[in-house]
N, C-alpha and C. Protein backbone atom coordinates (compact mmCIF):
# COMPACT_ATOMS: atom_id res chain seq x y z
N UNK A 1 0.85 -1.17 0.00
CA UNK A 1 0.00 0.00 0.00
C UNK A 1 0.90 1.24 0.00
N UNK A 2 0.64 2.58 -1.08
CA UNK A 2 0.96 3.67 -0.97
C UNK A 2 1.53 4.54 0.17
N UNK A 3 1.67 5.27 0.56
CA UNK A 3 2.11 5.75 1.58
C UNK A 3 0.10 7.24 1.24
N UNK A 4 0.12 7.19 0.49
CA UNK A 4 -1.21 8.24 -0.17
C UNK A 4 -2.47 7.23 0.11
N UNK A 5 -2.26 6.45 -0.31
CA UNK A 5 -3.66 5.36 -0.06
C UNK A 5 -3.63 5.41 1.74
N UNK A 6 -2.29 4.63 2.24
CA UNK A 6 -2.42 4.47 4.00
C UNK A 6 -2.68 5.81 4.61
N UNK A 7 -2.41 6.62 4.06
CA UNK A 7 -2.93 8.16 4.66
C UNK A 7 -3.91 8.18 4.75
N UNK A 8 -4.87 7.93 3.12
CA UNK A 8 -6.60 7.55 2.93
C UNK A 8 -7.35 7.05 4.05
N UNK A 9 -6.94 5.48 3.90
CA UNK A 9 -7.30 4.66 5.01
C UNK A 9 -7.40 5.34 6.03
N UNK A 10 -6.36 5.94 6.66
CA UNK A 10 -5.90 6.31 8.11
C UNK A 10 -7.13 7.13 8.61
N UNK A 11 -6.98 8.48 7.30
CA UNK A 11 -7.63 9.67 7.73
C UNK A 11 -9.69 9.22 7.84
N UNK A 12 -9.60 8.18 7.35
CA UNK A 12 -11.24 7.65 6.92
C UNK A 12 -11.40 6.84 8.21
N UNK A 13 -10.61 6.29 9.02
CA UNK A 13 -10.75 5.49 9.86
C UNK A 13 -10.98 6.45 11.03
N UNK A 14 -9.89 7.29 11.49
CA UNK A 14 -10.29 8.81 12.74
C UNK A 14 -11.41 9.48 12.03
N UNK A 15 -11.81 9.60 10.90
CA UNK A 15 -12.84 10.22 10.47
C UNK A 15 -14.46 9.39 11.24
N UNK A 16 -14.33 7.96 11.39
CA UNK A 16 -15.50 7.23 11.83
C UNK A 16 -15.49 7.30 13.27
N UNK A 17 -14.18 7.78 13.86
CA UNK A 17 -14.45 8.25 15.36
C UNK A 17 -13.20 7.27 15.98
N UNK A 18 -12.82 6.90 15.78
CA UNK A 18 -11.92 5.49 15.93
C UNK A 18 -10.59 6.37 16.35
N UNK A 19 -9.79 5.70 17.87
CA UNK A 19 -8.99 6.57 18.30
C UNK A 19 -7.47 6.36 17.83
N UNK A 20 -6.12 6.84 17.94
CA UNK A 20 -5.72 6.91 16.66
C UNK A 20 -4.85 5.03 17.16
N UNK A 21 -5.15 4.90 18.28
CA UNK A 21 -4.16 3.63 18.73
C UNK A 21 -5.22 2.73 17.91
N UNK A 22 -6.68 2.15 18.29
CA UNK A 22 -7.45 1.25 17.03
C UNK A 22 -7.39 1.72 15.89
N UNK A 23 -6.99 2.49 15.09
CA UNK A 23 -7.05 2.99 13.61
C UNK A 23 -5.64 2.12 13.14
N UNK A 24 -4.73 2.89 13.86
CA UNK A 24 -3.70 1.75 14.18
C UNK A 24 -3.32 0.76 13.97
N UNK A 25 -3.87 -0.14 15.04
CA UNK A 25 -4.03 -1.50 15.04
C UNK A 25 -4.98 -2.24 14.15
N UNK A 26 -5.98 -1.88 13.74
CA UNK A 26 -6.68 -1.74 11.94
C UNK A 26 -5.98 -1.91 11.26
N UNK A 27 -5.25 -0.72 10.81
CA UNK A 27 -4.32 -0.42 9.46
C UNK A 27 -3.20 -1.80 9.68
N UNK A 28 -2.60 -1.75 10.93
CA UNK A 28 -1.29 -2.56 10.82
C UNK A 28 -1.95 -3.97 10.34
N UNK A 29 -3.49 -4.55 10.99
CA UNK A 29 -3.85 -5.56 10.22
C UNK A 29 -4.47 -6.10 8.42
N UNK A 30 -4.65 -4.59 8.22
CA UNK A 30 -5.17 -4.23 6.83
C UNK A 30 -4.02 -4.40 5.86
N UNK A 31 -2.85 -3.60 6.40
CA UNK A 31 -1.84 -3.56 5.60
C UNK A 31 -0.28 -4.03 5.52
N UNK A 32 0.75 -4.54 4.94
CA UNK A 32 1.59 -4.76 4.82
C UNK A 32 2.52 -3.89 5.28
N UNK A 33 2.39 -2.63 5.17
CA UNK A 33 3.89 -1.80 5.71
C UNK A 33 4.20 -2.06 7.08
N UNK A 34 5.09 -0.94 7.33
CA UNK A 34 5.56 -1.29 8.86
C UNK A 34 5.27 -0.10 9.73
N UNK A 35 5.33 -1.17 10.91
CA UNK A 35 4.15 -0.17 11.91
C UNK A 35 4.96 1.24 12.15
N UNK A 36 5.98 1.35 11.63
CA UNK A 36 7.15 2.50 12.29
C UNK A 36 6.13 3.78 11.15
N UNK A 37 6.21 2.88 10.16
CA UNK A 37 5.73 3.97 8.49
C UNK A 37 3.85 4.29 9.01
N UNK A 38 2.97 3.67 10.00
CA UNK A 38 1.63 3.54 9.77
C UNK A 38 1.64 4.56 10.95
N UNK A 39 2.33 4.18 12.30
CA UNK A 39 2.60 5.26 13.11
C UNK A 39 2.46 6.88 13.03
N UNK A 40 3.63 7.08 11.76
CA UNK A 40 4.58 8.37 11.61
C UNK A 40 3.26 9.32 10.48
N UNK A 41 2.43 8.36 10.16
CA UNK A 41 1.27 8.80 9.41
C UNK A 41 -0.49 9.36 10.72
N UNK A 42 -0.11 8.38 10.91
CA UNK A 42 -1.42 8.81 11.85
C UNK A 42 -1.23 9.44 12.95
N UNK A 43 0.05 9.70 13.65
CA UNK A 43 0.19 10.57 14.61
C UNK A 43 -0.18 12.23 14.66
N UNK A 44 -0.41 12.29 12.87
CA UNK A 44 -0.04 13.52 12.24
C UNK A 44 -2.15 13.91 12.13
N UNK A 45 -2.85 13.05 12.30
CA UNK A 45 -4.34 12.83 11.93
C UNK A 45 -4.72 13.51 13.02
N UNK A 46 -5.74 14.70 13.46
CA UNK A 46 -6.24 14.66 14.87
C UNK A 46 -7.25 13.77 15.17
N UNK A 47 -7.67 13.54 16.15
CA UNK A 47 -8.81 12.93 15.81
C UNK A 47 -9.71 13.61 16.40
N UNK A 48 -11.28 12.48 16.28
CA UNK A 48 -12.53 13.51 15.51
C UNK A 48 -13.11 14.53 17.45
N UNK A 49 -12.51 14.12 18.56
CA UNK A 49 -12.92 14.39 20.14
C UNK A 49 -11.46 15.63 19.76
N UNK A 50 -10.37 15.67 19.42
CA UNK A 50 -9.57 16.60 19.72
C UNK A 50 -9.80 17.75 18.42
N UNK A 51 -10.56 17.27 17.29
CA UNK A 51 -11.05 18.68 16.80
C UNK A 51 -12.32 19.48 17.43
N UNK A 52 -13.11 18.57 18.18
CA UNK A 52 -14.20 19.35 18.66
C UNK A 52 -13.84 19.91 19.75
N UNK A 53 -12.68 19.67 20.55
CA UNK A 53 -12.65 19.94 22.03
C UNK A 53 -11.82 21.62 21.57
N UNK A 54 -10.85 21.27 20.27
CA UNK A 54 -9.88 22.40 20.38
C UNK A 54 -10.27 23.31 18.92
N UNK A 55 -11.71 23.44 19.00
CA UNK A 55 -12.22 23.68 17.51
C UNK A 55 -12.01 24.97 17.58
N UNK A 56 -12.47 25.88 19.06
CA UNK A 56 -12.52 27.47 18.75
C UNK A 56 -11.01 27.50 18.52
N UNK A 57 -10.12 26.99 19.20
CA UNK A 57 -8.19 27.61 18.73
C UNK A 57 -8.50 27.48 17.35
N UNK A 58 -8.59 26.68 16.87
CA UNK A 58 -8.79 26.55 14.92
C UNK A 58 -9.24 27.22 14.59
N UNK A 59 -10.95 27.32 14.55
CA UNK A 59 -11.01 28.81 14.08
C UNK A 59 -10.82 29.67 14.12
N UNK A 60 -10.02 29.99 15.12
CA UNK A 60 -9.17 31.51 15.66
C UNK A 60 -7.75 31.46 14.71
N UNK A 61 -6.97 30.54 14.60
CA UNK A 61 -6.22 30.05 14.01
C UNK A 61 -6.37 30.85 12.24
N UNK A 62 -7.23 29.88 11.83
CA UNK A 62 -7.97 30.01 10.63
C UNK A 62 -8.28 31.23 10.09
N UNK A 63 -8.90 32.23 11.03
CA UNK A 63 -9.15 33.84 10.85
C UNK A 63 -7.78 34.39 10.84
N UNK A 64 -7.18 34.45 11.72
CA UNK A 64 -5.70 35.15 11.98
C UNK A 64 -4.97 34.77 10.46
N UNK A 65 -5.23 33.46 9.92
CA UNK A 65 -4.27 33.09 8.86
C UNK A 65 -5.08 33.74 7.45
N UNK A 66 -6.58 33.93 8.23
CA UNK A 66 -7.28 34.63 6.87
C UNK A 66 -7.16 36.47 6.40
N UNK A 67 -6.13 36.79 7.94
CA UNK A 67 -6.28 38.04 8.23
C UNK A 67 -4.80 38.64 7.57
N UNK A 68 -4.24 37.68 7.84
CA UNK A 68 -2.61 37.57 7.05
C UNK A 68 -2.79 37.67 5.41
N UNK A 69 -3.43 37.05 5.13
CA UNK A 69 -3.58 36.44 3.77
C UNK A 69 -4.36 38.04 3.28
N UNK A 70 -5.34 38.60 3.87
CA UNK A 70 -5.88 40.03 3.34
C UNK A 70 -5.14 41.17 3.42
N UNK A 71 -3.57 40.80 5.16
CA UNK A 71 -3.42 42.14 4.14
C UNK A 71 -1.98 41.69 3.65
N UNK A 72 -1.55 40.43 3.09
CA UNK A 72 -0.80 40.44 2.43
C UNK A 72 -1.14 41.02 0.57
N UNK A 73 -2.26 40.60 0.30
CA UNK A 73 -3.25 41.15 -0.70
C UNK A 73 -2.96 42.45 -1.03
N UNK A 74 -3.80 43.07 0.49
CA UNK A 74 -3.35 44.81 0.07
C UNK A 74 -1.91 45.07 -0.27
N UNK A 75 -1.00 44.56 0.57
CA UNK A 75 0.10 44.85 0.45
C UNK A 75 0.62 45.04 -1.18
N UNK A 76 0.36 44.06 -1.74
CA UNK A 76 0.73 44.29 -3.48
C UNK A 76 -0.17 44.67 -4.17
N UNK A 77 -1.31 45.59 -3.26
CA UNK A 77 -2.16 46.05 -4.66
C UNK A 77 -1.31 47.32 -5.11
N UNK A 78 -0.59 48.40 -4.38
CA UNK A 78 -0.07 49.12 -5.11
C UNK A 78 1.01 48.83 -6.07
N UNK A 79 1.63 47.55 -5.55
CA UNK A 79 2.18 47.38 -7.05
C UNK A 79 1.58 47.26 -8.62
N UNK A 80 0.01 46.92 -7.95
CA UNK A 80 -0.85 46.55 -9.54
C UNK A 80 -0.62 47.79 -9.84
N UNK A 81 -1.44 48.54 -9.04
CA UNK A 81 -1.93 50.06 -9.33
C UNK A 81 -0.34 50.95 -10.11
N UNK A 82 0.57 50.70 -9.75
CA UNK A 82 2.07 51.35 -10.28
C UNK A 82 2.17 50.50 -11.73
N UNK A 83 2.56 49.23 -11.85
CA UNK A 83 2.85 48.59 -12.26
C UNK A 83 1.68 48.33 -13.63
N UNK A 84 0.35 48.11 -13.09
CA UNK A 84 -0.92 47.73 -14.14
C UNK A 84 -1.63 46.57 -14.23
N UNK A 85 -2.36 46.24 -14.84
CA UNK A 85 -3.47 45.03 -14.87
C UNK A 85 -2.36 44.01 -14.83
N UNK A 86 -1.69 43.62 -15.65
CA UNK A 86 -0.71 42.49 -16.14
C UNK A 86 -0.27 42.04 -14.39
N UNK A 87 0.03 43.08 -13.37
CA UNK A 87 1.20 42.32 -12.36
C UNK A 87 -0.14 42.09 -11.50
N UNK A 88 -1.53 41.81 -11.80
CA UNK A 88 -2.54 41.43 -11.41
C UNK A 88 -2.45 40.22 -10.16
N UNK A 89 -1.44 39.23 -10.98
CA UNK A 89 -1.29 37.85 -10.26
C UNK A 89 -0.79 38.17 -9.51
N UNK A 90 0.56 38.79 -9.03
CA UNK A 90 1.42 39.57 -7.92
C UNK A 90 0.67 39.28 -6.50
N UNK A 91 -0.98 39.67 -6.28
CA UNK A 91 -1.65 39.75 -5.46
C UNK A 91 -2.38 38.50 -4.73
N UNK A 92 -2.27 37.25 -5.65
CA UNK A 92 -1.70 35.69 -5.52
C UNK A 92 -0.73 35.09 -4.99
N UNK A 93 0.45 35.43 -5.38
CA UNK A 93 1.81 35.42 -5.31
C UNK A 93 2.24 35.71 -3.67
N UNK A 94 1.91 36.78 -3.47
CA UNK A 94 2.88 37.26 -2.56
C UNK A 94 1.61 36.14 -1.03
N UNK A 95 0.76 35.79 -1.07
CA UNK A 95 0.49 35.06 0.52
C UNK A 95 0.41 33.67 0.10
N UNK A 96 1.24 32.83 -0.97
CA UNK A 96 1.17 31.75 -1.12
C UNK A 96 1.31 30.91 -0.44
N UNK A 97 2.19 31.20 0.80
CA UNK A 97 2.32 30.41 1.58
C UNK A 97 1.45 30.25 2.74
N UNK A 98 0.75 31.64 3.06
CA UNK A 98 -0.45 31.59 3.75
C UNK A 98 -1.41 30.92 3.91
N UNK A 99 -1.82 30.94 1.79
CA UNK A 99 -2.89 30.20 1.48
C UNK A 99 -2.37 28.75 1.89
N UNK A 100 -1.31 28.20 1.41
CA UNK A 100 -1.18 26.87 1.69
C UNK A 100 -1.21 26.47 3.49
N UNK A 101 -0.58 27.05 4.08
CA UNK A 101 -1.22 26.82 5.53
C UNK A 101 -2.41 27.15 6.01
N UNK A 102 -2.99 28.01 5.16
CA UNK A 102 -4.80 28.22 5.99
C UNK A 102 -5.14 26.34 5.25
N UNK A 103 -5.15 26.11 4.02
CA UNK A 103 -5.25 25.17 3.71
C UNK A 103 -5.06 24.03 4.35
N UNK A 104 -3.80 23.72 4.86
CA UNK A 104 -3.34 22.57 5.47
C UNK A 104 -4.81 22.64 6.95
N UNK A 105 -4.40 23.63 7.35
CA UNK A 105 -4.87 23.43 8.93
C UNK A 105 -6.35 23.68 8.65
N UNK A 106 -7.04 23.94 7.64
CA UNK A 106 -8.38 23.92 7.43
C UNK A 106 -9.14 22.35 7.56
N UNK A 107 -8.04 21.95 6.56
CA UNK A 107 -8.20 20.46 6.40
C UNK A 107 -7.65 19.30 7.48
N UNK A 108 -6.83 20.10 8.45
CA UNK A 108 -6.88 19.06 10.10
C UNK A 108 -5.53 18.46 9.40
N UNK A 109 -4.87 18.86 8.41
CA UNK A 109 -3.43 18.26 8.40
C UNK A 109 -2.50 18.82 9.64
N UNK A 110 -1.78 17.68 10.45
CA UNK A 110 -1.47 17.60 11.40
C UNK A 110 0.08 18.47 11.13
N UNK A 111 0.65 18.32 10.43
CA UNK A 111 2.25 18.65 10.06
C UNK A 111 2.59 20.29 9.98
N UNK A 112 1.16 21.10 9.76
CA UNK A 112 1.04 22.16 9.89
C UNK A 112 0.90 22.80 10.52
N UNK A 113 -0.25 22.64 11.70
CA UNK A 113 0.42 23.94 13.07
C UNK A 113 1.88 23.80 13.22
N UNK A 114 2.66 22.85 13.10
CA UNK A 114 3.88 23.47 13.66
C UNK A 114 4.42 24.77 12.79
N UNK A 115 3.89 24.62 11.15
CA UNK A 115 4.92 24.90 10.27
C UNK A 115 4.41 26.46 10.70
N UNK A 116 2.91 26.73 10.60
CA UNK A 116 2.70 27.77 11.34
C UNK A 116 3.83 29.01 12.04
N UNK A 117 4.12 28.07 13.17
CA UNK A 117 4.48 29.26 14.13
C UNK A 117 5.94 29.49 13.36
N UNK A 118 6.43 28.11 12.64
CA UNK A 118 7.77 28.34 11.96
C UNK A 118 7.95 29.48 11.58
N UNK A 119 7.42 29.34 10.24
CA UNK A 119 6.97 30.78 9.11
C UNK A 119 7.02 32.08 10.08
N UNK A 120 5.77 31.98 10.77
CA UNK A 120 5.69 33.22 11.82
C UNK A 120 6.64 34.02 12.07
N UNK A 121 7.55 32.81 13.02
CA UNK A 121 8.73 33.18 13.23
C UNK A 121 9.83 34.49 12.56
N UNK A 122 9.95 32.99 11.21
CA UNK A 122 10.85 33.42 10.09
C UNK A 122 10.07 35.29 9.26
N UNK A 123 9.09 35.20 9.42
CA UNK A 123 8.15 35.87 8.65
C UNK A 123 8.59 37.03 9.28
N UNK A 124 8.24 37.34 11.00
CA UNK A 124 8.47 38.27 12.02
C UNK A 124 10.19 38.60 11.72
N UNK A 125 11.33 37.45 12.10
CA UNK A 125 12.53 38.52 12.06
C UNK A 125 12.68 39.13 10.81
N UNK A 126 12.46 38.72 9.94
CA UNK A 126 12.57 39.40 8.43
C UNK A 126 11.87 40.94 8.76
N UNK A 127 10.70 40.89 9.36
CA UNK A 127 9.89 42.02 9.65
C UNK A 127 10.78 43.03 10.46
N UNK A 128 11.39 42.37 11.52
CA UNK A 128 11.87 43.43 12.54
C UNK A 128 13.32 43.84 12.03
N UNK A 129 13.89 43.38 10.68
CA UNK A 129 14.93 44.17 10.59
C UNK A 129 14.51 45.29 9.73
N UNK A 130 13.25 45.40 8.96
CA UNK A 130 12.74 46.27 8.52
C UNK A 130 12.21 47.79 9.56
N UNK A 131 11.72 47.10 10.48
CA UNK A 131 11.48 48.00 11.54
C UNK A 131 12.19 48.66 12.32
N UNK A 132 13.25 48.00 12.67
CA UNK A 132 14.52 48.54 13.58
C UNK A 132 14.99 49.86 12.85
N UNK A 133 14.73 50.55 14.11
CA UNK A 133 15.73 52.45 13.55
C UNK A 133 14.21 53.07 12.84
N UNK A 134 13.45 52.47 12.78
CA UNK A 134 12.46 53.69 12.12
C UNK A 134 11.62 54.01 12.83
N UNK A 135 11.23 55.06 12.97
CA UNK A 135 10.20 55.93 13.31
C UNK A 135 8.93 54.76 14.10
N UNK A 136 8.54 55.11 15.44
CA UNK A 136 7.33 53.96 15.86
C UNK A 136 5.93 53.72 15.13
N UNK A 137 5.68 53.27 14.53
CA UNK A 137 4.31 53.43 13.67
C UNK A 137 3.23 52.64 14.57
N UNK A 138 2.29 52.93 15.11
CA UNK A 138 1.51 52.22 15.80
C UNK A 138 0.19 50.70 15.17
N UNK A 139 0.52 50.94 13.94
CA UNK A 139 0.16 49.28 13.09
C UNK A 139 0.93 48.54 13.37
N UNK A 140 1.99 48.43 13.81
CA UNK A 140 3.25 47.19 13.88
C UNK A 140 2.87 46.76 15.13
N UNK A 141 1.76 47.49 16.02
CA UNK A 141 1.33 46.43 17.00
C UNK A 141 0.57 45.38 16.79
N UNK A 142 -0.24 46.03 15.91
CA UNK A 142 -1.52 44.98 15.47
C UNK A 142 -0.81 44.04 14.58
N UNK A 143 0.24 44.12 13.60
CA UNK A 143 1.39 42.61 12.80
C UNK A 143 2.21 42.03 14.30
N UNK A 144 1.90 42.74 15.14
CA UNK A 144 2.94 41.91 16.19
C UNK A 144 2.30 41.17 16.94
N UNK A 145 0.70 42.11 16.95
CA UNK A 145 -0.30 40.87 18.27
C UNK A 145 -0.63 40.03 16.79
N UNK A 146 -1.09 39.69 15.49
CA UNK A 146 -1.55 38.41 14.94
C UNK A 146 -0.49 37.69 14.51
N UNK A 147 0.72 38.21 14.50
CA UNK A 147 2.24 37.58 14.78
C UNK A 147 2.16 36.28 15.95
N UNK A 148 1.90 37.42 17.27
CA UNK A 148 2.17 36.46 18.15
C UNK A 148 1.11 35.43 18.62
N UNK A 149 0.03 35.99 18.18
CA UNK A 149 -1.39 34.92 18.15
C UNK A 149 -1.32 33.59 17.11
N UNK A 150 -0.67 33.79 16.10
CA UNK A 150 -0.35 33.05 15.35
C UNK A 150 0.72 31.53 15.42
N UNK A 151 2.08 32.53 16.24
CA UNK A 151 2.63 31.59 16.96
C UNK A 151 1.98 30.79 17.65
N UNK A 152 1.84 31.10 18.42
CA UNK A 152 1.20 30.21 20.36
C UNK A 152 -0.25 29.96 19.50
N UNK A 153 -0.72 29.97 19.09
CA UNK A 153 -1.76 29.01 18.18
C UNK A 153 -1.28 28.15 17.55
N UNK A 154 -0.32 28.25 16.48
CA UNK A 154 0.22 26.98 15.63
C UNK A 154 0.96 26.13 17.06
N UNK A 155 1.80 26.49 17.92
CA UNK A 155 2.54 25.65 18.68
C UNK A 155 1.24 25.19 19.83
N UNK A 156 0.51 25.64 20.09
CA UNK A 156 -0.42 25.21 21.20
C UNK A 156 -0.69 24.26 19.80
N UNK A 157 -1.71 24.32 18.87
CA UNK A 157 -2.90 23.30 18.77
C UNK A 157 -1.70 21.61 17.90
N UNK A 158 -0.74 22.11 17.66
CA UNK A 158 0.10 21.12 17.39
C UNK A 158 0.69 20.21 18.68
N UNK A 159 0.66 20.78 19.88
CA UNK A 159 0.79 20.02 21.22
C UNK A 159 -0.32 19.24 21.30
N UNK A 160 -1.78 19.42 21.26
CA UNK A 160 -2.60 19.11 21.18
C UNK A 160 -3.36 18.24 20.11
N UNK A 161 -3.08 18.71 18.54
CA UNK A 161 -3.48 17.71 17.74
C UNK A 161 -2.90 17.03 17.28
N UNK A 162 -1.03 17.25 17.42
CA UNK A 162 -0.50 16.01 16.39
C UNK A 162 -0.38 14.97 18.29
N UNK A 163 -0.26 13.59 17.81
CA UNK A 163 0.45 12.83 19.16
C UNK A 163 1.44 12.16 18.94
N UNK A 164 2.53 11.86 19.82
CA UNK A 164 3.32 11.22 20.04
C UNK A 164 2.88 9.76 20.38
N UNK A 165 4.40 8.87 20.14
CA UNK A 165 4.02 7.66 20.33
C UNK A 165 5.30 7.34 20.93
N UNK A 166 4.88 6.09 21.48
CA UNK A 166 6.41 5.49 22.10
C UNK A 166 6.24 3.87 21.39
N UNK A 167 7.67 3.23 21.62
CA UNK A 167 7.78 1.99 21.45
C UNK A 167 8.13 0.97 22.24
N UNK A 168 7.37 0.03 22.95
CA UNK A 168 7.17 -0.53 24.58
C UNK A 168 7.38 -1.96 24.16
N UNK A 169 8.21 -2.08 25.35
CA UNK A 169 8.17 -3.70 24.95
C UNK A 169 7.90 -4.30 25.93
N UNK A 170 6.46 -5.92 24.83
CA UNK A 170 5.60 -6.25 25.91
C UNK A 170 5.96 -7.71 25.70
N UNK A 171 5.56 -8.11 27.08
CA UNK A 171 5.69 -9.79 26.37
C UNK A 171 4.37 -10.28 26.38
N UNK A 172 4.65 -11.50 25.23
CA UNK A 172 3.71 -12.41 25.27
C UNK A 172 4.17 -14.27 25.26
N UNK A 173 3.08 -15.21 24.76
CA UNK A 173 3.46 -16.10 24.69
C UNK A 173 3.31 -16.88 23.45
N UNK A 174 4.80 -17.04 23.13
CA UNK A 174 4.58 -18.04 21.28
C UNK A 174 3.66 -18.83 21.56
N UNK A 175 3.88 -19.32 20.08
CA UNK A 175 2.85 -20.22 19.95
C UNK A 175 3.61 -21.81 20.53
N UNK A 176 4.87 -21.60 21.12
CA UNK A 176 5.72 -23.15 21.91
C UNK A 176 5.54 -22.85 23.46
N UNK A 177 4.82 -21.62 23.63
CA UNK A 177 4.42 -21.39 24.81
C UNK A 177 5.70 -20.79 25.70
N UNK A 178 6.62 -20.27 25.38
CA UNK A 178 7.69 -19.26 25.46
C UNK A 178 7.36 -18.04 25.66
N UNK A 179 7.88 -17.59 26.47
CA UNK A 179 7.61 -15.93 26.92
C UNK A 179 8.50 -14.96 26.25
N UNK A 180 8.34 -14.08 25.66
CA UNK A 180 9.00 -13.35 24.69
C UNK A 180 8.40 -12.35 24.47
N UNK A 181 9.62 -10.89 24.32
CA UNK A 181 9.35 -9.60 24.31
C UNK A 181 9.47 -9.21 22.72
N UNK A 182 8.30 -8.52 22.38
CA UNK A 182 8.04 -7.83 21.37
C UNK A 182 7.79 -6.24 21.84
N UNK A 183 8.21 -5.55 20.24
CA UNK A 183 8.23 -3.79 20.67
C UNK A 183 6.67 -3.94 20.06
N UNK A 184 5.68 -2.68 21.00
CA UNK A 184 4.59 -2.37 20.61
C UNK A 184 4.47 -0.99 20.58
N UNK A 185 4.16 -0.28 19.77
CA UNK A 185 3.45 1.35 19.74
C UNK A 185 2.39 1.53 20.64
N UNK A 186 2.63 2.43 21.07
CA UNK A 186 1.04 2.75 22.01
C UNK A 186 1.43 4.52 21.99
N UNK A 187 0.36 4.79 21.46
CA UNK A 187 -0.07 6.78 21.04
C UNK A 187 -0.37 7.17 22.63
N UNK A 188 0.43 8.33 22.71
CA UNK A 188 0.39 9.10 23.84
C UNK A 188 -1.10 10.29 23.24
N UNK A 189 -2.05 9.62 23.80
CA UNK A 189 -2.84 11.09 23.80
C UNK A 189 -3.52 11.44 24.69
């Protein structure tokens, strides 16, 4: 099986309510790969009790990334307006990466709050060497509070929706009736 198909599976299985350790243990019986590869996939899934519990951070999330994305917009309309109809797309262009993270985290892809606060990050020092030495403008509070809302949103709901797993070793008994340790996954959530 695909690594795109076991995603399928995965995400259809937490989709029926199923927590991510039985989705899990499902898949590992459904499918041939290895539990290290079925793991490193579904840890990344929230499931369907940790989107409802942590739904308002998301949509707060979601707005802030929709709020980025508008005035990254404005930001290059005066280039249309200088420039002309043609650098039209420009106004596409410049929050692409926005769009692709409102995207990700719209859709409950797990790999993305982190990338979130990344960007943020990266996004903000780029910002503050622009800012440093000039004049105080009192808008750079309001890019600094959905800056920092942005952060501690992507890093909070990624504590919360992606999970960790460990690898435990349990024993059981062969089939010669021998006691013997095998490694098992079990999802920290």
């Amino acid at each position: 099986m695909t690594k795109k198909e076991l995603r399928k599976l995965a995400e259809q299985k937490i989709k029926e309510g199923k927590s991510r350790q039985k989705a899990f243990e499902e898949l590992k019986e459904e499918s041939k790969n290895k539990s290290e590869e079925i793991a490193k996939i579904i840890r990344f899934i929230p499931t369907l009790e940790n989107r409802q519990k942590y739904k308002v951070a998301q949509t707060i999330l979601i707005v802030a990334l929709g709020i980025t994305i508008l005035f990254k917009m404005l930001a290059g309309l005066p280039i249309v307006i200088e420039k002309g109809i043609n650098w039209l797309p420009i106004i596409l262009l410049m929050p692409i990466i926005n769009i692709a993270l409102t995207y990700g985290i719209a859709t409950y892809k797990g790999q993305y709050y982190r990338l979130v606060g990344i960007f943020t990050i990266l996004g903000l020092l780029r910002s503050l060497q622009d800012i440093i030495g000039e004049t105080f403008d009192p808008l750079i509070l309001i890019d600094l509070g959905i800056a920092g809302a942005l952060i501690v949103l992507g890093f909070y709901l990624n504590s919360k929706m992606v999970s960790e797993y460990q690898t435990v070793k349990e024993k059981y008994t062969n089939q010669q009736g021998q006691t013997r340790l095998r490694n098992k996954i079990k999802f920290v959530d």
